[in-house]
C-alpha atoms as a PDB file:
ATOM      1  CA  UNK A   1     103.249  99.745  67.670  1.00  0.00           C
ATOM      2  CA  UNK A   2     102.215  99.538  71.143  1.00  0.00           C
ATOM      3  CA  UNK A   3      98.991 101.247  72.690  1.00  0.00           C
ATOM      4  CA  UNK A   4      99.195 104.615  74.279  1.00  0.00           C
ATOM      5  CA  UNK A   5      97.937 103.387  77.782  1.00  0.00           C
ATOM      6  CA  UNK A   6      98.654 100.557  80.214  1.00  0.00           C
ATOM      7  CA  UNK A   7      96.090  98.783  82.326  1.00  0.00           C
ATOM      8  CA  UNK A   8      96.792  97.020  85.583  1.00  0.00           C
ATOM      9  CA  UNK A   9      94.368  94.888  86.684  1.00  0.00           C
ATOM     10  CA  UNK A  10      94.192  94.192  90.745  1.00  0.00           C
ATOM     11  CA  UNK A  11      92.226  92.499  93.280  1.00  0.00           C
ATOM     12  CA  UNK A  12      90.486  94.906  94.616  1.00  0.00           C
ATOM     13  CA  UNK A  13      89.744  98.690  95.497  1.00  0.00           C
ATOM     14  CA  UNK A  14      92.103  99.668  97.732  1.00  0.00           C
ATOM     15  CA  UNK A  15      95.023  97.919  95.853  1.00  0.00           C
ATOM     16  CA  UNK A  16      94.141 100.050  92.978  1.00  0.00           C
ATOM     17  CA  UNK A  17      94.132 103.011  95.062  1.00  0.00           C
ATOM     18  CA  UNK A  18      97.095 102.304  96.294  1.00  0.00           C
ATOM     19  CA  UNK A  19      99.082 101.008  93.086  1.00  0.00           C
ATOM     20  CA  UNK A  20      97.452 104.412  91.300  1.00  0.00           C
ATOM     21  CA  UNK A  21      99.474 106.695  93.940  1.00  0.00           C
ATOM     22  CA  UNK A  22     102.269 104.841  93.788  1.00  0.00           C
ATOM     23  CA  UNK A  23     102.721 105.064  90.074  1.00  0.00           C
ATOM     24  CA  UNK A  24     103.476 108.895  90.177  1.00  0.00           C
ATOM     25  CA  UNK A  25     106.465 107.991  92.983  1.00  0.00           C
ATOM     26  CA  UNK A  26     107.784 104.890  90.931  1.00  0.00           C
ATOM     27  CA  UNK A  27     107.617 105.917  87.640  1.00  0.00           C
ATOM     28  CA  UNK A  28     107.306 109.164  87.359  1.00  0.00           C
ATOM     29  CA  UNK A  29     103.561 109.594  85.898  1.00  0.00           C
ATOM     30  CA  UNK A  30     102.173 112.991  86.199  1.00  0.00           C
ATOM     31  CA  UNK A  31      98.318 112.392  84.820  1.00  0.00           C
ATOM     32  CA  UNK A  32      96.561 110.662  87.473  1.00  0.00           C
ATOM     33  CA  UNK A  33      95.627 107.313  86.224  1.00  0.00           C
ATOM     34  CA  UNK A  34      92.009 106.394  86.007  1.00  0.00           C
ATOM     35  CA  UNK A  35      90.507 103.609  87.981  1.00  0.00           C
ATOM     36  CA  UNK A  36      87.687 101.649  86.712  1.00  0.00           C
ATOM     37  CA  UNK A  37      85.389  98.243  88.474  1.00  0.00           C
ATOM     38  CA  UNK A  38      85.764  95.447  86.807  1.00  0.00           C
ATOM     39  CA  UNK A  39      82.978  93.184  87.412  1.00  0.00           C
ATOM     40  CA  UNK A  40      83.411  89.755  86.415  1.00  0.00           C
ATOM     41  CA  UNK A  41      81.014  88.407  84.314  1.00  0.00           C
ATOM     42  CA  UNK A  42      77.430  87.609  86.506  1.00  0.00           C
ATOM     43  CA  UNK A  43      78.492  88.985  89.467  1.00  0.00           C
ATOM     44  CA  UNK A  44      76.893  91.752  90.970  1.00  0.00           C
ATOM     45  CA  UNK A  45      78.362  92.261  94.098  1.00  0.00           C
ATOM     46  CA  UNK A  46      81.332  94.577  94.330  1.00  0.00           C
ATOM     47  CA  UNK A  47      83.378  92.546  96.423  1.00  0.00           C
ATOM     48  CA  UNK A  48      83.946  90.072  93.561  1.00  0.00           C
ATOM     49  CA  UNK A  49      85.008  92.747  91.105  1.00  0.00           C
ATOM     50  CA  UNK A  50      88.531  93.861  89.841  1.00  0.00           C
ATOM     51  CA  UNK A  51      89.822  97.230  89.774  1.00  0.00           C
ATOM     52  CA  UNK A  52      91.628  98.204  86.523  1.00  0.00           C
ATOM     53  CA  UNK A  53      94.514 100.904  86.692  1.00  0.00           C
ATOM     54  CA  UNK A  54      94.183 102.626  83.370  1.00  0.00           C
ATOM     55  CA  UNK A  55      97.627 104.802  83.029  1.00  0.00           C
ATOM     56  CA  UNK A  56      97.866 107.075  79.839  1.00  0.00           C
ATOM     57  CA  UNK A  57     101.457 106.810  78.232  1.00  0.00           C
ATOM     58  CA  UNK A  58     101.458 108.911  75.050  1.00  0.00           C
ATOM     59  CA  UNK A  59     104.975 109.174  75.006  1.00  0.00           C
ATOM     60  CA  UNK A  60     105.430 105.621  75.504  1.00  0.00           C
ATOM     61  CA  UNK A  61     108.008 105.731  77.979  1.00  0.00           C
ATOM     62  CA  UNK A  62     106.929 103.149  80.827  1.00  0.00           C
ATOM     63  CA  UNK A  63     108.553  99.857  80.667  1.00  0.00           C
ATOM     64  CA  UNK A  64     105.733  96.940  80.221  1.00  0.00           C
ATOM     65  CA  UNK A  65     107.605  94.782  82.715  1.00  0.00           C
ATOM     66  CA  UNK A  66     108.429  97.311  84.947  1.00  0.00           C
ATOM     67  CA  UNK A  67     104.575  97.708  85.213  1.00  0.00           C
ATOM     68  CA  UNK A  68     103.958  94.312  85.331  1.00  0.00           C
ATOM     69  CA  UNK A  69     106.030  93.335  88.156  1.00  0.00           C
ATOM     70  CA  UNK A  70     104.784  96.633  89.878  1.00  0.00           C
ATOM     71  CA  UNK A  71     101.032  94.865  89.362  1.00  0.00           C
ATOM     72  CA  UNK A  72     102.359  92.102  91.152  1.00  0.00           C
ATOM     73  CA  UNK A  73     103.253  93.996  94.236  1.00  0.00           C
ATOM     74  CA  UNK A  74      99.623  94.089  94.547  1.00  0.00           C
ATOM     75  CA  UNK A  75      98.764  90.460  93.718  1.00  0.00           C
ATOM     76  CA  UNK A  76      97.776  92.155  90.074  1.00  0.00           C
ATOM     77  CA  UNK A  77      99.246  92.062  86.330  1.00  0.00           C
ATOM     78  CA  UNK A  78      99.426  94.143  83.192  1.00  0.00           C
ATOM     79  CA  UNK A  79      96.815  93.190  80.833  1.00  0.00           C
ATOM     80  CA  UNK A  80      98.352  92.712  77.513  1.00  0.00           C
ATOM     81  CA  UNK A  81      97.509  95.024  74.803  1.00  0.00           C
END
């Protein structure tokens, strides 16, 4: 059984931004998806962090590789469950 939500995981801020508007356009999701910095281990400056894409799917509708060529778009990926 897969998990309820899908998180993309991209470069940078404005990607996520970006890919997070898109997603209602593309694929139809209606509750806005929640971004969230990823800092990478020991770095403290922001410009080295990821930005996750965390998009709720209780109906488990979106298509995993749909999603994850969609996080490419953006130079990102789906994080498997």
């Amino acid at each position: 059984m897969s998990d309820e939500k899908h998180v993309l995981v991209l470069p940078d801020r404005d990607a996520a931004e970006e890919a997070a508007e898109e997603l209602a356009g593309r694929f139809g999701v209606t509750d806005e998806p929640q971004l969230v910095r990823d800092a990478l281990a020991g770095e403290d400056d922001a410009e080295d962090a990821q930005w996750l894409v965390v998009v709720e799917d209780p109906d488990q509708r979106l298509d995993a590789a749909a999603l994850d060529a969609f996080a490419a778009e953006y130079e990102g990926w789906l994080e498997a469950p």
